[in-house]
PDB file of N, CA and C in Angstrom:
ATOM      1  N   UNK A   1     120.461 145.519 141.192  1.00  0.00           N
ATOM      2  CA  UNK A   1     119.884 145.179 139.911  1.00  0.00           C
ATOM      3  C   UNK A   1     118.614 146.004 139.707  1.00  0.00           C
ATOM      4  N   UNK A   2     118.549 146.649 138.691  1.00  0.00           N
ATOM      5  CA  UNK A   2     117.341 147.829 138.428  1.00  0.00           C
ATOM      6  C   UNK A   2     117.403 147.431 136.710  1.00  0.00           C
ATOM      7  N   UNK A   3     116.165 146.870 136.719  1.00  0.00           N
ATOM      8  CA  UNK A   3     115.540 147.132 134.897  1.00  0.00           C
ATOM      9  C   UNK A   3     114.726 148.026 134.835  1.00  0.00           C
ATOM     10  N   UNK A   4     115.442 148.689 134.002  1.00  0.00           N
ATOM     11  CA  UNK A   4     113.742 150.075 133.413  1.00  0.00           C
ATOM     12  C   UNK A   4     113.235 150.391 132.631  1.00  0.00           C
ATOM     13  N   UNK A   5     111.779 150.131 132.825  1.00  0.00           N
ATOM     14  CA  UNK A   5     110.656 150.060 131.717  1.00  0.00           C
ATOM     15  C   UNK A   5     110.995 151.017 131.087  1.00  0.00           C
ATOM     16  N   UNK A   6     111.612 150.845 129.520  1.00  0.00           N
ATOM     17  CA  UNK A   6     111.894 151.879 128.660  1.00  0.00           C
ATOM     18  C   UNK A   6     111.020 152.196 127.996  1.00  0.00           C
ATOM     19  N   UNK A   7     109.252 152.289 128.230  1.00  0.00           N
ATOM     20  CA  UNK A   7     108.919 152.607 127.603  1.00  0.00           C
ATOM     21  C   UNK A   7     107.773 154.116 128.266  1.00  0.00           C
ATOM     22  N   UNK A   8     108.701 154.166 129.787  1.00  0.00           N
ATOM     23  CA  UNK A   8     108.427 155.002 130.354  1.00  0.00           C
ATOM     24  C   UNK A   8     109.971 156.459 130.574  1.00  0.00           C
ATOM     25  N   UNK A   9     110.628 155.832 130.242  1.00  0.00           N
ATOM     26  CA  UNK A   9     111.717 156.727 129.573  1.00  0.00           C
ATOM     27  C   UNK A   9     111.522 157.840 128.797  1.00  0.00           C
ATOM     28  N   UNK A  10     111.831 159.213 128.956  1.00  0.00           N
ATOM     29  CA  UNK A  10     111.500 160.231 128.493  1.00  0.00           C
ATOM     30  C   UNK A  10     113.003 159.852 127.298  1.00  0.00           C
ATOM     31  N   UNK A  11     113.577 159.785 127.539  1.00  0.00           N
ATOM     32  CA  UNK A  11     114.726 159.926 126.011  1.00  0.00           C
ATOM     33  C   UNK A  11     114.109 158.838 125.273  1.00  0.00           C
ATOM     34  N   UNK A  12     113.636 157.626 125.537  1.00  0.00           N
ATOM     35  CA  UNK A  12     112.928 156.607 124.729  1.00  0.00           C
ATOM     36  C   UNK A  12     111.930 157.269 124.162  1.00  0.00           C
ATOM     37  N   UNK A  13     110.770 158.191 125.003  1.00  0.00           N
ATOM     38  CA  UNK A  13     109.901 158.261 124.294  1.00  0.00           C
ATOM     39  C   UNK A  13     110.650 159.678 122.968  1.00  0.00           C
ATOM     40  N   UNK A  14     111.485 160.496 123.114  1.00  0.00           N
ATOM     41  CA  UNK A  14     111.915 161.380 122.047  1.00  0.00           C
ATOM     42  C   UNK A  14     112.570 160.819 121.295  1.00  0.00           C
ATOM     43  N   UNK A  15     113.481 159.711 121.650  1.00  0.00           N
ATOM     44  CA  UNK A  15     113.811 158.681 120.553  1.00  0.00           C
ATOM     45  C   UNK A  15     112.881 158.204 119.537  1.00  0.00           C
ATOM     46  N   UNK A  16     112.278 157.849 119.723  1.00  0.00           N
ATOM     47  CA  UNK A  16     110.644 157.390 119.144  1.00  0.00           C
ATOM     48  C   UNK A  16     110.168 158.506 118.097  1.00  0.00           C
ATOM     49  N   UNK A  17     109.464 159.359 118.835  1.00  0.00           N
ATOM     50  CA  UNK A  17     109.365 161.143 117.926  1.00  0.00           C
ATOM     51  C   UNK A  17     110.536 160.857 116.942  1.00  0.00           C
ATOM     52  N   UNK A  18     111.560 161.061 117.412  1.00  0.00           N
ATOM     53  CA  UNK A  18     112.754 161.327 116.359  1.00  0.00           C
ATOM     54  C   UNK A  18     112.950 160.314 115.463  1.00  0.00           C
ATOM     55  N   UNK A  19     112.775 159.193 115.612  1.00  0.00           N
ATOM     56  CA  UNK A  19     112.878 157.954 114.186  1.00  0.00           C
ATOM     57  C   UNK A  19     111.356 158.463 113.307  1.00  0.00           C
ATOM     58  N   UNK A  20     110.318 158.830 114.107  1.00  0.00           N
ATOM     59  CA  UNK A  20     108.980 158.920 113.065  1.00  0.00           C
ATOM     60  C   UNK A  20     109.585 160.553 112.306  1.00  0.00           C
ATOM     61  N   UNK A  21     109.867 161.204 112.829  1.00  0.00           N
ATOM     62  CA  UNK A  21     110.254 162.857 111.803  1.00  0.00           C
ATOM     63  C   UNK A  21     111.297 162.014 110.763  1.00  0.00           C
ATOM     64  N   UNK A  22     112.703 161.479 111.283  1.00  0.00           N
ATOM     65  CA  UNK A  22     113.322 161.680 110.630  1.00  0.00           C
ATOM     66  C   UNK A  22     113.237 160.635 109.017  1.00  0.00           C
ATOM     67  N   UNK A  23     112.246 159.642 109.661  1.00  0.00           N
ATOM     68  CA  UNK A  23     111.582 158.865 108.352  1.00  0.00           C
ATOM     69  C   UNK A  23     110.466 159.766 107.569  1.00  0.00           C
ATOM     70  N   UNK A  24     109.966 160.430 108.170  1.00  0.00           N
ATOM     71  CA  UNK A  24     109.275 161.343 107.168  1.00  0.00           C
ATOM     72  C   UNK A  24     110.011 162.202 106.390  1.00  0.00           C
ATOM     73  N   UNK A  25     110.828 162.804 107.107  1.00  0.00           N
ATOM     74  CA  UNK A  25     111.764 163.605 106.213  1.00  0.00           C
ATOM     75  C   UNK A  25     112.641 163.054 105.223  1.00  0.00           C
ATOM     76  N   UNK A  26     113.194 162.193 105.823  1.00  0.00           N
ATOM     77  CA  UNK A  26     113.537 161.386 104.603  1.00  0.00           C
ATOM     78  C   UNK A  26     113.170 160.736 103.376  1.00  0.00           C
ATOM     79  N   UNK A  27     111.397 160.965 103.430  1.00  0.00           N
ATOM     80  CA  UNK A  27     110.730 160.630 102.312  1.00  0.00           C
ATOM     81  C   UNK A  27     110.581 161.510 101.151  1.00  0.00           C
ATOM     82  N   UNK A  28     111.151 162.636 101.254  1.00  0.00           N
ATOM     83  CA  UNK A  28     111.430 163.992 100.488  1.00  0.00           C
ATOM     84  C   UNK A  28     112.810 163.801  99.775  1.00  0.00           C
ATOM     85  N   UNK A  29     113.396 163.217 100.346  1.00  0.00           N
ATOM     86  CA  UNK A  29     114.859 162.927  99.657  1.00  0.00           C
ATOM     87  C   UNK A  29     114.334 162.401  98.303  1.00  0.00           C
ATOM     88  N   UNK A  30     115.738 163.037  97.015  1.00  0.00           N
ATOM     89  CA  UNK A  30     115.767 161.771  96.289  1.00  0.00           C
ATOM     90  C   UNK A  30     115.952 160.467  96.023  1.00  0.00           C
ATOM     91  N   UNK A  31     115.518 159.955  95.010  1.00  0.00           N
ATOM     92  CA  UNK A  31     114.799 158.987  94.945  1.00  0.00           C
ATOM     93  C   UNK A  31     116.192 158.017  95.034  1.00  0.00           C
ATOM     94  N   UNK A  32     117.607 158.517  94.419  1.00  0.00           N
ATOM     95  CA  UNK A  32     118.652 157.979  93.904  1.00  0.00           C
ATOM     96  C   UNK A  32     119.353 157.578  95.454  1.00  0.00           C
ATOM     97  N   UNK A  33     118.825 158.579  96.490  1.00  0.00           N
ATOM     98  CA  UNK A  33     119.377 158.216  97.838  1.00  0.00           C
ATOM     99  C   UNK A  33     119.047 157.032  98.505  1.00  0.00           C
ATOM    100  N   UNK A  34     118.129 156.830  97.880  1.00  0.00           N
ATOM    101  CA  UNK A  34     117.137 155.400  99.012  1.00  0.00           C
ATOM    102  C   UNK A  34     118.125 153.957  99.121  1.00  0.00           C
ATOM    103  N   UNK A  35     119.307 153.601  98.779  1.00  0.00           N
ATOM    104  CA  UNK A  35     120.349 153.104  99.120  1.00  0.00           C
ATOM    105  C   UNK A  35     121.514 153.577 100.002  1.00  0.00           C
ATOM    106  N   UNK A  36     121.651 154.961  99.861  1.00  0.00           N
ATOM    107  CA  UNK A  36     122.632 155.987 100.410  1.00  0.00           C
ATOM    108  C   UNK A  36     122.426 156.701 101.612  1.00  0.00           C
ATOM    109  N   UNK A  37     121.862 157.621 101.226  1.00  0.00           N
ATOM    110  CA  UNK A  37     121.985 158.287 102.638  1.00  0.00           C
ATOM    111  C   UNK A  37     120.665 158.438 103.704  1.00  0.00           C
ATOM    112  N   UNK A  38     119.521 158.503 102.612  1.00  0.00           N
ATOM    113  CA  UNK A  38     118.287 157.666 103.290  1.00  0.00           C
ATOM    114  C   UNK A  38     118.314 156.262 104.226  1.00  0.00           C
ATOM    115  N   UNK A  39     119.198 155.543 103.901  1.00  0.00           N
ATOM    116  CA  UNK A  39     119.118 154.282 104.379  1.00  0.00           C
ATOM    117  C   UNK A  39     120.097 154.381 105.299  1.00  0.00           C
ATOM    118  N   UNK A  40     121.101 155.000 104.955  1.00  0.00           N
ATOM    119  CA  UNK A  40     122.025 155.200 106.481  1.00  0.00           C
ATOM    120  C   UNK A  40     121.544 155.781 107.524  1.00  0.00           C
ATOM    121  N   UNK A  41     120.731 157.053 107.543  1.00  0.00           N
ATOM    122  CA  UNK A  41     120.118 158.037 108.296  1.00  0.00           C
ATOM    123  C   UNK A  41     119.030 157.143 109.187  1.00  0.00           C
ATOM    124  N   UNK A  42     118.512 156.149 108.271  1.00  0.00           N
ATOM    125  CA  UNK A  42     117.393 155.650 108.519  1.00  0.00           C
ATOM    126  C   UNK A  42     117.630 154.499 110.012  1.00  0.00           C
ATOM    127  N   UNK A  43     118.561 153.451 109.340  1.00  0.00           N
ATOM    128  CA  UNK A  43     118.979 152.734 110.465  1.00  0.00           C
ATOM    129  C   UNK A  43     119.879 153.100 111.670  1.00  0.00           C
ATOM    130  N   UNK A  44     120.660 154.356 111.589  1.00  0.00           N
ATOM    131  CA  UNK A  44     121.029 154.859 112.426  1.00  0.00           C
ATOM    132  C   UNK A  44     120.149 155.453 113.369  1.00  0.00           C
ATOM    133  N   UNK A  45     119.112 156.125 112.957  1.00  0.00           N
ATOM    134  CA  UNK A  45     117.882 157.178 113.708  1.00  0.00           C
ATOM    135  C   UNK A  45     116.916 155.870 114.561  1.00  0.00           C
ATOM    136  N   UNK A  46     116.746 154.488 113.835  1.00  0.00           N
ATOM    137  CA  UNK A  46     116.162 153.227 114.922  1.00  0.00           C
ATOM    138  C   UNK A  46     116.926 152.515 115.488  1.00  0.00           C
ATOM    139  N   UNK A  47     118.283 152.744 115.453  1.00  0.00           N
ATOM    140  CA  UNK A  47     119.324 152.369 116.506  1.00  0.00           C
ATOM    141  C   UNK A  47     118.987 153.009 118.116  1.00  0.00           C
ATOM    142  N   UNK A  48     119.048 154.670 117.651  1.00  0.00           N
ATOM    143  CA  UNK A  48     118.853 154.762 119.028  1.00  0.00           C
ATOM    144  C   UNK A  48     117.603 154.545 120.049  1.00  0.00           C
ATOM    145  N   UNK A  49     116.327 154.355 119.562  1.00  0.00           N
ATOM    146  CA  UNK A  49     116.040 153.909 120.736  1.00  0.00           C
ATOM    147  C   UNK A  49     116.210 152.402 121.045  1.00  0.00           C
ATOM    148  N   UNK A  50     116.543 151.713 119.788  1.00  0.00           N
ATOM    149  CA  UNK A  50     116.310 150.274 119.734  1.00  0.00           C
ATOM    150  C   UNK A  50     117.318 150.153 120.979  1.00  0.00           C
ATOM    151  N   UNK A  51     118.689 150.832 120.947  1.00  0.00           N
ATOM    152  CA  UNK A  51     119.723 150.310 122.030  1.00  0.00           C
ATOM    153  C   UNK A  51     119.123 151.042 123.486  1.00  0.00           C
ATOM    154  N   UNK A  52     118.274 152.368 123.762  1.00  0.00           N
ATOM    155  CA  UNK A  52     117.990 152.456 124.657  1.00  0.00           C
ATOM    156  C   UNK A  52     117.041 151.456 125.465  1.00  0.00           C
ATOM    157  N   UNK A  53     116.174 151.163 124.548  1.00  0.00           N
ATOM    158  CA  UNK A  53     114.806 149.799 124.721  1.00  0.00           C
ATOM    159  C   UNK A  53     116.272 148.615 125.174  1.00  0.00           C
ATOM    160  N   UNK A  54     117.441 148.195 124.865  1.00  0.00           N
ATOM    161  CA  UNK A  54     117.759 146.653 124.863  1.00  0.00           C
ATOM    162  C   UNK A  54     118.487 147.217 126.402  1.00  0.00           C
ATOM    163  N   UNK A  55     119.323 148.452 126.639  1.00  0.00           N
ATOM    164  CA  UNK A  55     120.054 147.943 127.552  1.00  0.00           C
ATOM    165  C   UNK A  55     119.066 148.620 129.315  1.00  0.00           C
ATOM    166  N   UNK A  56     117.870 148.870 128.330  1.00  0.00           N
ATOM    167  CA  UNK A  56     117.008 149.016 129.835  1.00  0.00           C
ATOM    168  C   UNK A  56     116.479 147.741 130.502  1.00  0.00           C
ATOM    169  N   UNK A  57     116.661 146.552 129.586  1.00  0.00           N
ATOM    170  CA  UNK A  57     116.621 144.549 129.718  1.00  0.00           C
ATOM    171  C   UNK A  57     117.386 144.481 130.456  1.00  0.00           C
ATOM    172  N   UNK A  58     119.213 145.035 130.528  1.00  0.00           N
ATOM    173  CA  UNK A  58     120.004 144.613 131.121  1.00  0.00           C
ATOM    174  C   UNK A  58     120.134 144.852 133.063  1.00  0.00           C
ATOM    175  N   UNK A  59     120.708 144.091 133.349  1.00  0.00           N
ATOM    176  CA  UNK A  59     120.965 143.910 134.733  1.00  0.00           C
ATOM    177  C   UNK A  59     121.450 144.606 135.467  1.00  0.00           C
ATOM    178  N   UNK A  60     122.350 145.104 135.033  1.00  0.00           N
ATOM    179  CA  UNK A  60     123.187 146.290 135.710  1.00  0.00           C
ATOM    180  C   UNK A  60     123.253 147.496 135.064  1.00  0.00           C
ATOM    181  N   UNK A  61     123.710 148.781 136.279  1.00  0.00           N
ATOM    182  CA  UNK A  61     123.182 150.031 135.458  1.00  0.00           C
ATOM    183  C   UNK A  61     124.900 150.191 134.442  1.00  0.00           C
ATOM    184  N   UNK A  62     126.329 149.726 134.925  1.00  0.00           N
ATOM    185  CA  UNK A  62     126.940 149.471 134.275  1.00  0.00           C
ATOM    186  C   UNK A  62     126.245 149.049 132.645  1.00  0.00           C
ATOM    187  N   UNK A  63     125.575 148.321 132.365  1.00  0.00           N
ATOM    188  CA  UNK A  63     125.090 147.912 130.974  1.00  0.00           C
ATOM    189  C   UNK A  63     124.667 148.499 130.617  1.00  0.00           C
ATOM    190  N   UNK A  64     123.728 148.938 131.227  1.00  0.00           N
ATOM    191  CA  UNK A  64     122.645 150.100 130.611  1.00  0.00           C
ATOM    192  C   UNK A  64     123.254 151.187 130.300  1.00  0.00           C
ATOM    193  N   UNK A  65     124.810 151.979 130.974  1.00  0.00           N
ATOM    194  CA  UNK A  65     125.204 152.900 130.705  1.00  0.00           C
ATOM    195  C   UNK A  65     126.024 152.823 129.056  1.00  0.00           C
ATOM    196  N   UNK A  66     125.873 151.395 128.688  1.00  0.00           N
ATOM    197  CA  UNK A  66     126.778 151.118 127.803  1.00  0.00           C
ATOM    198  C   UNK A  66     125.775 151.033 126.564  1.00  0.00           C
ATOM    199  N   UNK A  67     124.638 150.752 126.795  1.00  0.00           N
ATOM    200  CA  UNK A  67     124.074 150.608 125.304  1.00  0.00           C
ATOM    201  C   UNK A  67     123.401 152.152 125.467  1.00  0.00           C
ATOM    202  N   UNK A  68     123.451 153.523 126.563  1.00  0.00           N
ATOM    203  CA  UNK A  68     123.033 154.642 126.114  1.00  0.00           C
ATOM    204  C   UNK A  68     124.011 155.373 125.690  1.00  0.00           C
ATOM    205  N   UNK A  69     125.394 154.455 126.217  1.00  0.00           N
ATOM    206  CA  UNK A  69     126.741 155.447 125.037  1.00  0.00           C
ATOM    207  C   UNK A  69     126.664 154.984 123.855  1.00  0.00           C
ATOM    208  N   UNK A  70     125.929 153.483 123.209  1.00  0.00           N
ATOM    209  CA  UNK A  70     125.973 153.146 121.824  1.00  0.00           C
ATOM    210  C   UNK A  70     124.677 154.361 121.675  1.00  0.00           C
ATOM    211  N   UNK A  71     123.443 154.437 122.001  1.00  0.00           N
ATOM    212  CA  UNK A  71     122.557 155.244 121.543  1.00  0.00           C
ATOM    213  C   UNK A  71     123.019 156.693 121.274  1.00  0.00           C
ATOM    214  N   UNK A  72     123.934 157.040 122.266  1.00  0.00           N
ATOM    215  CA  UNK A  72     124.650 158.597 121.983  1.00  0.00           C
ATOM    216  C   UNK A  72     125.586 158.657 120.792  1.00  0.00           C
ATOM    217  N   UNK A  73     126.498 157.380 120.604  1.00  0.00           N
ATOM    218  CA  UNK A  73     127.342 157.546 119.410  1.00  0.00           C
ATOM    219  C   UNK A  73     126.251 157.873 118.017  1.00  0.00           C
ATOM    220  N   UNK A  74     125.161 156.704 118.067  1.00  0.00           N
ATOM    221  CA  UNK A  74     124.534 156.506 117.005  1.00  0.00           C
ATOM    222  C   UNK A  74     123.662 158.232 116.502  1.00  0.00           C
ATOM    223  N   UNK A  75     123.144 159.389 117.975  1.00  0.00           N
ATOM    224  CA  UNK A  75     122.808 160.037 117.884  1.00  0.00           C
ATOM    225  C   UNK A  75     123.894 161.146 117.028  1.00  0.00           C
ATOM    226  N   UNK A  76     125.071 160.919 117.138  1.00  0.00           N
ATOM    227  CA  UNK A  76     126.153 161.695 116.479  1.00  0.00           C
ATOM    228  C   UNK A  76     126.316 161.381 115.090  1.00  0.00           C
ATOM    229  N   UNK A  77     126.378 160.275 114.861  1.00  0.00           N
ATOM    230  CA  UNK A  77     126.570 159.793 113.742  1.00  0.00           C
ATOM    231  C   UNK A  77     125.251 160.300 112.373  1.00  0.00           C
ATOM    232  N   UNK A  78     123.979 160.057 113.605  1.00  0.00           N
ATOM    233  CA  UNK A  78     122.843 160.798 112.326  1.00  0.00           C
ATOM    234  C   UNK A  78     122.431 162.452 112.217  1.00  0.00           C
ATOM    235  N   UNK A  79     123.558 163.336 113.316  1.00  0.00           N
ATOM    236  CA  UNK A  79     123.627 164.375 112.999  1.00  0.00           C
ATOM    237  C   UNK A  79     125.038 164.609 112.272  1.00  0.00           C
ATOM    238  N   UNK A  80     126.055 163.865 111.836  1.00  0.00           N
ATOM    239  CA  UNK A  80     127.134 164.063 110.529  1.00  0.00           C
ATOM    240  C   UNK A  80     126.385 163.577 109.059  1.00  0.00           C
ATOM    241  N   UNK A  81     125.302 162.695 109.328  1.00  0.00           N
ATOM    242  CA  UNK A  81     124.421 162.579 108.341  1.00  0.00           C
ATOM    243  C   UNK A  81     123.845 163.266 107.532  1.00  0.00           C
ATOM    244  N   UNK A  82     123.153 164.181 108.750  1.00  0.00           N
ATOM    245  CA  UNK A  82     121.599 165.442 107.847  1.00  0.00           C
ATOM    246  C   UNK A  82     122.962 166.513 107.773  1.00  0.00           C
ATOM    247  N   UNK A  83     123.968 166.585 108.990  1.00  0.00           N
ATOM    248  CA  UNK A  83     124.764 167.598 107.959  1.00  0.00           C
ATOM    249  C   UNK A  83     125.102 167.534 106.593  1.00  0.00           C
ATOM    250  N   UNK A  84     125.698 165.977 106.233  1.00  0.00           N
ATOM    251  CA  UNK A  84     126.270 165.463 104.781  1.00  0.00           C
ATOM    252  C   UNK A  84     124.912 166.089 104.291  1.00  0.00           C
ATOM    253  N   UNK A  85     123.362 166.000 104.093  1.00  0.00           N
ATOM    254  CA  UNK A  85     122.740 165.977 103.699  1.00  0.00           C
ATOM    255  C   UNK A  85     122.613 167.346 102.813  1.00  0.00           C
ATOM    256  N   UNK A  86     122.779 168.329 103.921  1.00  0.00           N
ATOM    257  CA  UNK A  86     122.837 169.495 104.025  1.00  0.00           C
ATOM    258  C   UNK A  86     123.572 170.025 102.902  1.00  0.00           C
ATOM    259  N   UNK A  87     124.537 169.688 103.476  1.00  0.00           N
ATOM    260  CA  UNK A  87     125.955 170.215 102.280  1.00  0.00           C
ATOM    261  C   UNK A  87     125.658 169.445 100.964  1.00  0.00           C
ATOM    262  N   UNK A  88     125.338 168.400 101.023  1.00  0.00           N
ATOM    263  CA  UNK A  88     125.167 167.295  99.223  1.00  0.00           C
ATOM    264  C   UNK A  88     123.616 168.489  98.824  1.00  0.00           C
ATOM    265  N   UNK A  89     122.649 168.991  99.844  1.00  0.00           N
ATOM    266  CA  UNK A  89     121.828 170.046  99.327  1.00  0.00           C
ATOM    267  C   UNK A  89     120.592 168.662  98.755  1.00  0.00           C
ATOM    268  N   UNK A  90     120.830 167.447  99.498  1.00  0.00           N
ATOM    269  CA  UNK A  90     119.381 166.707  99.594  1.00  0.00           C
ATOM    270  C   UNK A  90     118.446 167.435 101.076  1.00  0.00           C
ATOM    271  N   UNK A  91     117.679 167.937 100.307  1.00  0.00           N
ATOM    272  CA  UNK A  91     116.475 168.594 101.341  1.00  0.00           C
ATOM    273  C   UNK A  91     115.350 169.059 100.700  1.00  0.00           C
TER     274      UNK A  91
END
């Protein structure tokens, strides 16, 4: 049994960096997005550390390996995002 202080975690702490950029950047978006793709980008980008922070609680490194594959999906998911972004030419 190993819990680890995630807040000594180097991917936690770039997780972190990366929700504060990608909310700034997202404040440049239009205005019409702030339901759309702002808000998807948004809760996806504090998913990942939120799941790295929950499964560093858990008990086993089994668990923990499981909420840093939810943090990795979620990391995929908000780079098909800023791509959509890209291509829709919100930037």
């Amino acid at each position: 049994m190993k819990i680890h202080n995630f807040k000594e975690l180097q991917v936690w702490q770039k997780a972190m960096d990366l929700s504060v950029f990608v909310y700034q950047l997202t404040g440049y978006f239009p205005k019409e997005e702030k339901f759309g793709l702002i808000s998807q980008i948004r809760r996806c980008v504090v998913s990942i550390p939120s799941n790295i922070a929950e499964g560093s609680g858990r008990v086993s490194d089994k668990e923990f390996q499981r909420f840093i594959s939810i943090a990795m999906g979620s990391s995929f998911e908000l780079e098909t995002q800023v791509i959509l972004a890209f291509r829709f030419k919100i930037h």
